[in-house]
N, C-alpha and C. Protein backbone atom coordinates (compact mmCIF):
# COMPACT_ATOMS: atom_id res chain seq x y z
N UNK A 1 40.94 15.36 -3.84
CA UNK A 1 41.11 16.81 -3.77
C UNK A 1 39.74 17.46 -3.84
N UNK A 2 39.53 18.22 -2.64
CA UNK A 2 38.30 19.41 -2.91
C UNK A 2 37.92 20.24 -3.74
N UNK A 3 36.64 20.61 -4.42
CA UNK A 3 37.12 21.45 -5.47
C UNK A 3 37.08 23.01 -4.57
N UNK A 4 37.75 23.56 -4.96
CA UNK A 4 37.76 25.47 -4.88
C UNK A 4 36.17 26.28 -4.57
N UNK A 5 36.05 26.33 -4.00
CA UNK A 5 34.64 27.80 -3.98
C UNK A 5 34.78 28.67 -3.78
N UNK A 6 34.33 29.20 -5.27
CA UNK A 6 34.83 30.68 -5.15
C UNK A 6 33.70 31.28 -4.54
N UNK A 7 33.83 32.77 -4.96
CA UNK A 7 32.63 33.61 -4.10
C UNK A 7 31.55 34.14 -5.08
N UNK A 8 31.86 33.99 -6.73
CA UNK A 8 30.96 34.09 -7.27
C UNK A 8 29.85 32.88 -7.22
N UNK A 9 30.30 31.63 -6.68
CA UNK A 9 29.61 30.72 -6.39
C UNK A 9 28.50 31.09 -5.25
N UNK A 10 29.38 30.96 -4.05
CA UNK A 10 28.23 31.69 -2.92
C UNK A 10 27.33 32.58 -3.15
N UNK A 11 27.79 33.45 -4.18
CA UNK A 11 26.83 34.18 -4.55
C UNK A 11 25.59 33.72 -5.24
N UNK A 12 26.11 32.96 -6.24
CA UNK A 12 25.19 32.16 -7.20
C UNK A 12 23.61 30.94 -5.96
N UNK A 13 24.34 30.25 -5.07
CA UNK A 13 24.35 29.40 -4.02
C UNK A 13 23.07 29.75 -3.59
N UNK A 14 23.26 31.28 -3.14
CA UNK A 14 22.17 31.71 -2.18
C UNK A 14 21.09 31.68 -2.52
N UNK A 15 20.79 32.24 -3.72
CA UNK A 15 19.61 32.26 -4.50
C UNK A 15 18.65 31.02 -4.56
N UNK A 16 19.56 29.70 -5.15
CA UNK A 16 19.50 28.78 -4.96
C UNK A 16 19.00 27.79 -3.57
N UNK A 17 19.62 28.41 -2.76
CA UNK A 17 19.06 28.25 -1.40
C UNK A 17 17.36 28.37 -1.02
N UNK A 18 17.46 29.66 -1.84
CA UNK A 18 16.24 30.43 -1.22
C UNK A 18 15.11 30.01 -1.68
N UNK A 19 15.46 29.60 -3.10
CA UNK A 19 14.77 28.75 -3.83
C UNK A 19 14.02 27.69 -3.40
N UNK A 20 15.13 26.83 -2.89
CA UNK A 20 14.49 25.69 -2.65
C UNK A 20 14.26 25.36 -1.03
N UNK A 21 14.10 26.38 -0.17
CA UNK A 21 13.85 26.67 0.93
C UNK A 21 11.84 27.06 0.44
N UNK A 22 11.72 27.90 -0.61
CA UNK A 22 10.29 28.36 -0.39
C UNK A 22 9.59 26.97 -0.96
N UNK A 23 10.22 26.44 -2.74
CA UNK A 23 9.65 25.65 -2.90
C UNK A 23 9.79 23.99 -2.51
N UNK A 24 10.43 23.91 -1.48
CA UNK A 24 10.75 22.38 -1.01
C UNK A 24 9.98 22.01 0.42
N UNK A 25 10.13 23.65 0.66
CA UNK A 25 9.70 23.57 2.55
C UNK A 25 8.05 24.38 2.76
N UNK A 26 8.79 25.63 1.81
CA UNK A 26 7.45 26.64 2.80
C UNK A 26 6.14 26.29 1.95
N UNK A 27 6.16 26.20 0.46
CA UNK A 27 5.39 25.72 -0.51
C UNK A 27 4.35 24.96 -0.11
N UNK A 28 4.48 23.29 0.63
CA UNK A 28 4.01 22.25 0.57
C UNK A 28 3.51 22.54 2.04
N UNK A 29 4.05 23.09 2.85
CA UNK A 29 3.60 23.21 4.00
C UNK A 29 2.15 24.49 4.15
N UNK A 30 2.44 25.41 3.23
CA UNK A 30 1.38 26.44 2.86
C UNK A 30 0.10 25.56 2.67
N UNK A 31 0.14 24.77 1.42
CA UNK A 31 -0.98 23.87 1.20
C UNK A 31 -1.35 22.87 1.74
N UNK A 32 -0.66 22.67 2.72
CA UNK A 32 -1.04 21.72 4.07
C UNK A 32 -2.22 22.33 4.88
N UNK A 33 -1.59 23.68 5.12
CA UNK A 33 -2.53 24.79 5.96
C UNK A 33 -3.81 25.25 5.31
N UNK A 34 -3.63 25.48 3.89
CA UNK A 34 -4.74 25.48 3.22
C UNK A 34 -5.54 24.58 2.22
N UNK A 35 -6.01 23.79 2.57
CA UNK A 35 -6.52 22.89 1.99
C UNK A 35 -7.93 23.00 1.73
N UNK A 36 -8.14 22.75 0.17
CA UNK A 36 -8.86 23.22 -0.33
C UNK A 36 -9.78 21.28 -0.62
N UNK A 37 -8.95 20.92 -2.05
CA UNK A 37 -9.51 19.56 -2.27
C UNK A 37 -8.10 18.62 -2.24
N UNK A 38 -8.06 17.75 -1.67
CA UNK A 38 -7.17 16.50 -1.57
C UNK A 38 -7.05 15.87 -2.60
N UNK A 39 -8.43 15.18 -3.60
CA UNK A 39 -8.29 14.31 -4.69
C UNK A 39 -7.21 13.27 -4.29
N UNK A 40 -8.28 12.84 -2.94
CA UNK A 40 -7.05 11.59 -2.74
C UNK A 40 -7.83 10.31 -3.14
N UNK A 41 -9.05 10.56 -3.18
CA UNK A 41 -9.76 8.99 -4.26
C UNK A 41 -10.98 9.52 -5.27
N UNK A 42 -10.42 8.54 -5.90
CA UNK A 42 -10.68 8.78 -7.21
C UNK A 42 -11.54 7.92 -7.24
N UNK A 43 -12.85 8.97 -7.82
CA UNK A 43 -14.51 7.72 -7.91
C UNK A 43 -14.29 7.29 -9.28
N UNK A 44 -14.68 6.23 -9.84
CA UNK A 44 -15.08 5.66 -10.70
C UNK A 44 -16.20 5.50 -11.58
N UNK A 45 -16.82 5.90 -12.43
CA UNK A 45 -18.09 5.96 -12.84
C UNK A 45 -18.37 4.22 -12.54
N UNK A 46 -20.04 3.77 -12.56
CA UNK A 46 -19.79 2.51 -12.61
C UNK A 46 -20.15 2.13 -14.51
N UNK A 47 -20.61 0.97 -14.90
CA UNK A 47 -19.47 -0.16 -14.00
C UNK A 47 -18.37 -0.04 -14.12
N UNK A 48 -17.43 0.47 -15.02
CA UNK A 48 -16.14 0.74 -15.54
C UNK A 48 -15.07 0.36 -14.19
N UNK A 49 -15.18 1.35 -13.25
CA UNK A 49 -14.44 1.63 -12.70
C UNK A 49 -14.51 0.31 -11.17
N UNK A 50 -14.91 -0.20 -11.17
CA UNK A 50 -15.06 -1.88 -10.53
C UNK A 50 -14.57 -2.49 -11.04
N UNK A 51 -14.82 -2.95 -12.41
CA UNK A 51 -13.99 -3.87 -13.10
C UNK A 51 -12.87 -3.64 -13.01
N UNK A 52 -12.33 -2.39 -13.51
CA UNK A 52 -10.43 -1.85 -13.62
C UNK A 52 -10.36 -2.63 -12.15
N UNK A 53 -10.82 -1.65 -10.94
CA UNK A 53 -10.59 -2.43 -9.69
C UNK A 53 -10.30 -4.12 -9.55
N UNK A 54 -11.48 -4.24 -9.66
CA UNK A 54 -11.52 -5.82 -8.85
C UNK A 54 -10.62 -6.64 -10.64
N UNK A 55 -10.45 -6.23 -11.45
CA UNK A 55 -9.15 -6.76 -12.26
C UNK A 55 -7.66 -6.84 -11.79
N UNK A 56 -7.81 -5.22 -11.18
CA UNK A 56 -6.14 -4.85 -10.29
C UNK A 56 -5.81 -5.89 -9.42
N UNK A 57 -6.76 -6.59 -8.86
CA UNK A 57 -6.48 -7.23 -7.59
C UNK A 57 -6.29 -8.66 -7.98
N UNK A 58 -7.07 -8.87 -9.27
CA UNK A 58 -6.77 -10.46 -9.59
C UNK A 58 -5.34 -10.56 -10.40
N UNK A 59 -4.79 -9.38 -11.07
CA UNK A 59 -3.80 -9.19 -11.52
C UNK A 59 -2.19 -9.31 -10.60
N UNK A 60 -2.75 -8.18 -9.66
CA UNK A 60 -1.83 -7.88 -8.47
C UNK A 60 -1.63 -9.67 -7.83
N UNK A 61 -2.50 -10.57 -7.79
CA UNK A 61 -2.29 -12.17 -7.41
C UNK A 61 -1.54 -12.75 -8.27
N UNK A 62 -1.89 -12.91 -9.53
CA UNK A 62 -1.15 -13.24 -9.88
C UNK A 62 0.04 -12.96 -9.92
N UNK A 63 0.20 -11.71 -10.13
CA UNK A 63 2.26 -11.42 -10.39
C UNK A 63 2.51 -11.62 -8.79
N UNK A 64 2.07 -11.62 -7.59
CA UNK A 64 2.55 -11.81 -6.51
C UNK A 64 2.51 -13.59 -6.57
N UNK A 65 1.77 -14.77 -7.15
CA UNK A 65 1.83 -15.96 -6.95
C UNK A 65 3.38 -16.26 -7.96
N UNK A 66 3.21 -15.48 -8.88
CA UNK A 66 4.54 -15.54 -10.04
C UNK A 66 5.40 -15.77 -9.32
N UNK A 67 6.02 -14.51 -8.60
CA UNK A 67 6.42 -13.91 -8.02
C UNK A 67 7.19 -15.06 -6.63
N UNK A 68 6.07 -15.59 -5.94
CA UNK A 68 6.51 -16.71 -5.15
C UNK A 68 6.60 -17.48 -5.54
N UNK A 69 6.79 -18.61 -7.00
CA UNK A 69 7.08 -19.50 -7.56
C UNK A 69 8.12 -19.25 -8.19
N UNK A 70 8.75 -18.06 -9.02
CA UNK A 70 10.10 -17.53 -9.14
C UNK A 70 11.19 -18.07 -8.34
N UNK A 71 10.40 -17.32 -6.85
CA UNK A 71 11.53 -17.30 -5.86
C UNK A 71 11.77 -18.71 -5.28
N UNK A 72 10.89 -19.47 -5.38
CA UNK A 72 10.78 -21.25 -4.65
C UNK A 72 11.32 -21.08 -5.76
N UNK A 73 11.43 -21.54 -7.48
CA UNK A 73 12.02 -22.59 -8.42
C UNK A 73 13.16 -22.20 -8.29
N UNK A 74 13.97 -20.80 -8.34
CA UNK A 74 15.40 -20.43 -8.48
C UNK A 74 15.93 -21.16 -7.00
N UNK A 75 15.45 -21.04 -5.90
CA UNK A 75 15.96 -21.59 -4.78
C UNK A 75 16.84 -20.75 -3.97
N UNK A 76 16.26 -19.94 -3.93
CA UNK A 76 17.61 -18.36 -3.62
C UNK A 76 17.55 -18.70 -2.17
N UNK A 77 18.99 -18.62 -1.90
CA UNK A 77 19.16 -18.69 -0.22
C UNK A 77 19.00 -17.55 0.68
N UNK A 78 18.27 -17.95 2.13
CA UNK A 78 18.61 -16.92 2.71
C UNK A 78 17.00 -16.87 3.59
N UNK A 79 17.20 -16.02 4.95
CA UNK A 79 15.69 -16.04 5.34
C UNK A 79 14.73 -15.26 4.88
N UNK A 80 15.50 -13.69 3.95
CA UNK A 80 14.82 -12.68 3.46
C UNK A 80 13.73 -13.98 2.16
N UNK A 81 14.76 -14.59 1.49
CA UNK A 81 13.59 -14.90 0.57
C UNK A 81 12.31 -15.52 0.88
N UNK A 82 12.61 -16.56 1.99
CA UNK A 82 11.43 -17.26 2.55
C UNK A 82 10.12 -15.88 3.12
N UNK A 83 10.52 -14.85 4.14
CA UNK A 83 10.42 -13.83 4.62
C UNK A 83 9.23 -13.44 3.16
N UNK A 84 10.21 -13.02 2.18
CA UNK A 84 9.05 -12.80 1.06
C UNK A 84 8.13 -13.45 0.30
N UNK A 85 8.29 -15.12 0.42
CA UNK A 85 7.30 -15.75 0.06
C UNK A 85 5.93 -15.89 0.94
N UNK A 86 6.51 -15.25 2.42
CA UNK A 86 5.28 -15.13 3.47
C UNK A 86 4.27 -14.00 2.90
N UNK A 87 5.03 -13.15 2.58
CA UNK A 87 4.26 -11.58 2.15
C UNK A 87 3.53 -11.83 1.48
N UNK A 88 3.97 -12.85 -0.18
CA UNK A 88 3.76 -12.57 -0.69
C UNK A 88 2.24 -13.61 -0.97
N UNK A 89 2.21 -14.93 0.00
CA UNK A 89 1.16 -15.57 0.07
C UNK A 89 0.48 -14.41 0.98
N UNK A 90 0.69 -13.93 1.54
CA UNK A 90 -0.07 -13.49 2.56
C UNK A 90 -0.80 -12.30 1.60
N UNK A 91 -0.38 -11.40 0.85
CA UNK A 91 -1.16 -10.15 -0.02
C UNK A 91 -1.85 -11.19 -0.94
N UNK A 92 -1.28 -12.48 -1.31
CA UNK A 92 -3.00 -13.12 -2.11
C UNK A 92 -3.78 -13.54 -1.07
N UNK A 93 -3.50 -13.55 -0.29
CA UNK A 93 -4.96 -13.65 0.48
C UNK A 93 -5.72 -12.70 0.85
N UNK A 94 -4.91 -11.60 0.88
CA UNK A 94 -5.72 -10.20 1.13
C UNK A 94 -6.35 -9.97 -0.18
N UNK A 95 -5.78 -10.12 -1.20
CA UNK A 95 -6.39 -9.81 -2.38
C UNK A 95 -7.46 -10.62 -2.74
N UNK A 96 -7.38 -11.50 -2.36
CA UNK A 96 -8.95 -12.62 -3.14
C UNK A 96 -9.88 -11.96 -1.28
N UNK A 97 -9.40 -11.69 -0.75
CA UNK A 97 -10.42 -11.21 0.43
C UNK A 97 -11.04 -9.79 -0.08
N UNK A 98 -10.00 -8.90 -0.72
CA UNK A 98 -10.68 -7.79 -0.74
C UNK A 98 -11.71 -7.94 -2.36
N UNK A 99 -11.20 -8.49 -3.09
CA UNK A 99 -11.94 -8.98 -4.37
C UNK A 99 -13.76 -9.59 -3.60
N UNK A 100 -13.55 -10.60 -2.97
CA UNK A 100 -14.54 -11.24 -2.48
C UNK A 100 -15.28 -9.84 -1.44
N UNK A 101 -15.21 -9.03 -1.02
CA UNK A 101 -15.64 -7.76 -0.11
C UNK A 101 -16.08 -7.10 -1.17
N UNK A 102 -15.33 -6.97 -2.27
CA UNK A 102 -16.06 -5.78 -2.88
C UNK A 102 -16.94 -6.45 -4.17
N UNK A 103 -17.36 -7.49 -4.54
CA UNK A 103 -17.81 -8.26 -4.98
C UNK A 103 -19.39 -8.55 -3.70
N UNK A 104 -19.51 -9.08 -2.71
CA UNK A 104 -20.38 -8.97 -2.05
C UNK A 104 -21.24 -7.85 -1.64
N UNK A 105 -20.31 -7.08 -1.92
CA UNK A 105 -20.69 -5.66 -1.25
C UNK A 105 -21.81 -5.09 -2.43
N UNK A 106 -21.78 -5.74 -3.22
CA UNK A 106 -23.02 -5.38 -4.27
C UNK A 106 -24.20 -6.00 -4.05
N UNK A 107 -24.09 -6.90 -3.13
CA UNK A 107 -25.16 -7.71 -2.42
C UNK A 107 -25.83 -7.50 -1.84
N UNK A 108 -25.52 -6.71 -1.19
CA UNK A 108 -26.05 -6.05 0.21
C UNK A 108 -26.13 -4.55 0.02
N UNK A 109 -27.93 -4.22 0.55
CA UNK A 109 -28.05 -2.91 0.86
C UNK A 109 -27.23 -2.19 1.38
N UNK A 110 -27.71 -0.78 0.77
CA UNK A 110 -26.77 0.35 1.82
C UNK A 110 -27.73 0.17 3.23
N UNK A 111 -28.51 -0.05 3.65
CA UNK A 111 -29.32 0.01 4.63
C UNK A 111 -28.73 -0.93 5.61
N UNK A 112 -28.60 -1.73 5.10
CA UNK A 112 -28.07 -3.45 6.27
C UNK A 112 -26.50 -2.51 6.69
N UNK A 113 -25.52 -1.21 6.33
CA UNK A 113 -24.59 -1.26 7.05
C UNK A 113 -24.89 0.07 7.66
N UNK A 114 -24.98 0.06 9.02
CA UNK A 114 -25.59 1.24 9.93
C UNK A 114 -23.83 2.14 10.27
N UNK A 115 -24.06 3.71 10.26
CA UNK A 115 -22.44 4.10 10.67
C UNK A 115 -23.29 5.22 11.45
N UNK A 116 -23.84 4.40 13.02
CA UNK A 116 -23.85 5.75 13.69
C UNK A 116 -22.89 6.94 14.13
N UNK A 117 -21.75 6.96 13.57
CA UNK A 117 -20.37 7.96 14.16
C UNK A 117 -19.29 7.93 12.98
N UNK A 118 -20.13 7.71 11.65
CA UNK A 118 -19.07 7.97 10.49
C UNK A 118 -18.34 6.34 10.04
N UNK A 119 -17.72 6.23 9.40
CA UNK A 119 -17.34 5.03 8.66
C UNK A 119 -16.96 4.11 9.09
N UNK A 120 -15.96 4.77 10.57
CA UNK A 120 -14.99 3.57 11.17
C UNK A 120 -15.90 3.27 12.06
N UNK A 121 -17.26 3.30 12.69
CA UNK A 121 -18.14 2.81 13.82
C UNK A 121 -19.21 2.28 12.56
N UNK A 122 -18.73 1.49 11.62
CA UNK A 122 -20.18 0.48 11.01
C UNK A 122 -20.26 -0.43 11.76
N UNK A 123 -21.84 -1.24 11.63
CA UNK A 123 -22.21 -2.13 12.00
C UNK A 123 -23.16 -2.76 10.76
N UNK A 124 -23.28 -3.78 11.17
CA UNK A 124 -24.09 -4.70 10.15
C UNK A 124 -25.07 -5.19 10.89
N UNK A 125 -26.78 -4.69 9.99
CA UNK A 125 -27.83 -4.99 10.88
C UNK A 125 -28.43 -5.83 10.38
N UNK A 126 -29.23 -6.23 11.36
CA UNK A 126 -29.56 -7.82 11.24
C UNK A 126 -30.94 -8.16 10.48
N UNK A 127 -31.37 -8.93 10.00
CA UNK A 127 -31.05 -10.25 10.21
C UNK A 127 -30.28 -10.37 9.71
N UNK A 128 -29.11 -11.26 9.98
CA UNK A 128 -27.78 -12.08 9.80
C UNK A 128 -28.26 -12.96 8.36
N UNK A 129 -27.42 -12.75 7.28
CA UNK A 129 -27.43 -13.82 6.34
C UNK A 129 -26.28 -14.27 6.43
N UNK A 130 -25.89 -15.11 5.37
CA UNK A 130 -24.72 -15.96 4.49
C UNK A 130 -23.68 -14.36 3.80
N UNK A 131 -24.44 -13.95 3.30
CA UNK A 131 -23.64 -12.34 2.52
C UNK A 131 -23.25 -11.59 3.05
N UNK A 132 -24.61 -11.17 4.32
CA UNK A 132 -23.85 -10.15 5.42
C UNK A 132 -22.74 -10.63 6.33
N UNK A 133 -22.47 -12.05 6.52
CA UNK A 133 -21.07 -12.46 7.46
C UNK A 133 -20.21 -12.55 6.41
N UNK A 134 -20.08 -12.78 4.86
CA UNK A 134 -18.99 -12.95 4.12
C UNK A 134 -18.50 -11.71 4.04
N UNK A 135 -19.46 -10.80 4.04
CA UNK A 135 -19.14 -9.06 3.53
C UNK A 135 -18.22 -8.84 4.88
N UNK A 136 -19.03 -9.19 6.37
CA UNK A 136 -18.26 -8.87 7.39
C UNK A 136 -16.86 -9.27 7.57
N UNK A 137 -16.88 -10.80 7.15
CA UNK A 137 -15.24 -11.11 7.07
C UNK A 137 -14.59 -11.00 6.29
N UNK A 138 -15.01 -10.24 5.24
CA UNK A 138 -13.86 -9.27 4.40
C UNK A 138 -13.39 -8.22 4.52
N UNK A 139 -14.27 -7.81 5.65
CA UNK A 139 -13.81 -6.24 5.87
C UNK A 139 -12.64 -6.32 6.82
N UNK A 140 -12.26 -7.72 7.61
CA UNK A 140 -11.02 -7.76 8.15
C UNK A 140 -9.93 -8.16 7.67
N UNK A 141 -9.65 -7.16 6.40
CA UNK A 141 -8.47 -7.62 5.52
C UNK A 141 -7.51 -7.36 6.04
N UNK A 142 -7.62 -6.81 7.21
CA UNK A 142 -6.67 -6.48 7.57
C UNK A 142 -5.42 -7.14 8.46
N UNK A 143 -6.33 -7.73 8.58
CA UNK A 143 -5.49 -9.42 9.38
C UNK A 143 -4.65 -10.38 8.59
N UNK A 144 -4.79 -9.87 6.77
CA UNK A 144 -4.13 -10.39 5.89
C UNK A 144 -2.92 -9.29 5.43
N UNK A 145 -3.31 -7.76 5.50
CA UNK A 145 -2.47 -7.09 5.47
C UNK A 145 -1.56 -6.79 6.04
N UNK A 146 -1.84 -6.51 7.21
CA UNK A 146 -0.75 -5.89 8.28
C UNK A 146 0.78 -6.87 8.81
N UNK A 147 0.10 -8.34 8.67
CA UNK A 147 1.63 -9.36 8.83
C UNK A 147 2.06 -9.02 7.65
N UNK A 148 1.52 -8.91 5.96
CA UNK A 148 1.97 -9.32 4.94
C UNK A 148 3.11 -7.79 5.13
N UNK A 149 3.06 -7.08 5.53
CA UNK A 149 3.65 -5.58 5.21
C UNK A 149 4.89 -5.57 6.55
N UNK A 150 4.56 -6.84 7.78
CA UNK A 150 5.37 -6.75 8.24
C UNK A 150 6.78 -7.62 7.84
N UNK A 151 6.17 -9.04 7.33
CA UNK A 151 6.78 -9.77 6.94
C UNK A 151 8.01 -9.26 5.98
N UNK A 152 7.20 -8.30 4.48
CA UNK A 152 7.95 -7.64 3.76
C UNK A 152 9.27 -6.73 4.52
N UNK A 153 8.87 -6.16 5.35
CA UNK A 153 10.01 -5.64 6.46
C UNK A 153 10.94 -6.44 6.27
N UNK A 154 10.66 -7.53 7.15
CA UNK A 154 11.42 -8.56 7.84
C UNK A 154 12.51 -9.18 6.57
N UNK A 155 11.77 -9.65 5.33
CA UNK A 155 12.37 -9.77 4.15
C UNK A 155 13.18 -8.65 3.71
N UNK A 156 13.23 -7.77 3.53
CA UNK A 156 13.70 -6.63 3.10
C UNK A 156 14.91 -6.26 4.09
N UNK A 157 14.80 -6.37 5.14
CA UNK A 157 15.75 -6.16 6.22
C UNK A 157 16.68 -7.45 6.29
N UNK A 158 16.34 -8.83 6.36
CA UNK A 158 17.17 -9.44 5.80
C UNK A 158 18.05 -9.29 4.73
N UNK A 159 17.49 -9.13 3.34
CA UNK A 159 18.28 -9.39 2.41
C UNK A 159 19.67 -8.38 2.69
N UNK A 160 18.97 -7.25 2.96
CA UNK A 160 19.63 -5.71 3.00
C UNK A 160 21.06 -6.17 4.29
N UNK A 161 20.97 -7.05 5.10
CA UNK A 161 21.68 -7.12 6.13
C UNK A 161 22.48 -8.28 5.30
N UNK A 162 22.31 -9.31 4.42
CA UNK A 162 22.94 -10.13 3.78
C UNK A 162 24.07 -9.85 3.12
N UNK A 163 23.37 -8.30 2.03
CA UNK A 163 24.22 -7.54 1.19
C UNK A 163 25.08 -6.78 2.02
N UNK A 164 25.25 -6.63 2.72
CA UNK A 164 25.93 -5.54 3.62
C UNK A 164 27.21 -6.72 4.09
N UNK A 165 26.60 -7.57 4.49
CA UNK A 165 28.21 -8.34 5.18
C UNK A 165 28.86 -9.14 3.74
N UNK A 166 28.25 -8.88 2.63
CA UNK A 166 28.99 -9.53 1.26
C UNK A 166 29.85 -8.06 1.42
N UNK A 167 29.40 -7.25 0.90
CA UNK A 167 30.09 -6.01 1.10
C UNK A 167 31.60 -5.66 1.95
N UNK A 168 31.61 -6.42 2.88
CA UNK A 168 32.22 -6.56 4.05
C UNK A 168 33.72 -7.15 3.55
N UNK A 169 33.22 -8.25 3.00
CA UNK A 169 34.25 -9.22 2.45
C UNK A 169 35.30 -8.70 1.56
């Protein structure tokens, strides 16, 4: 059974509406238009704020290696779980890559990385060492990230399609 609406409701309703029409919609979109400061990263004094870092990441390995030894010892069926043991090897490798990048990266001058056109056009100038190619092949973490985030998909969309035909039953 539906409940009743009365009209002191609608009345009540509108307000409510209006409400959350300025602060849900027009609000966030105002400060879109005006943007002042983002405070979307947060500097770190040093050294403090490296360590917290490059700790996060040896941390973040471990509970992700946990994490895939959990899921291998219980033996949980299904392709989502395998699916997530890919991810989840795959983000420790991004993580001991980005650990090892930002760890080198103290190695190397600001001078040796040239950005004639801003951040995303660096180059690394030469002479070529041992540090400047490790620094370089860390900066393609991204070759560790981008399967690991697809994989997680793929896991996630499994399981989710698993639960759905239990559901069924």
């Amino acid at each position: 059974m539906r409940p009743v609406i009365t009209h002191s409701f609608l009345f009540f309703a509108m307000p409510l509406r209006l409400f959350f029409i300025l602060t849900v919609l027009v609000l966030p979109l105002t400060l879109l238009c005006v943007p002042d400061q983002a405070w979307a990263l947060q500097s770190h004094g040093p050294p403090e704020g490296i360590f917290v870092h490059q700790l996060a990441h040896l941390f973040y390995a471990a509970a992700l290696g946990y994490f895939f030894w959990d899921v291998g010892r219980n033996a949980f069926p299904g392709k989502g779980w395998r699916y997530l043991q890919v991810f989840c090897v795959l983000m420790i490798l991004w993580n001991l890559d980005a650990f090892t990048g930002h760890w080198v990266g103290f190695h190397i001058a600001n001078a040796d990385i040239i950005r004639p056109d801003g951040y995303f056009s660096s180059q690394i100038a030469g002479p070529f060492s041992p540090t400047k190619l490790i620094y370089f092949l860390a900066t393609l973490d991204h070759l560790f990230s981008v399967p690991a985030i697809f994989f997680l998909f793929l896991g996630m969309r499994a399981l989710y399609r698993s639960t759905e035909g239990e559901e069924e039953k």
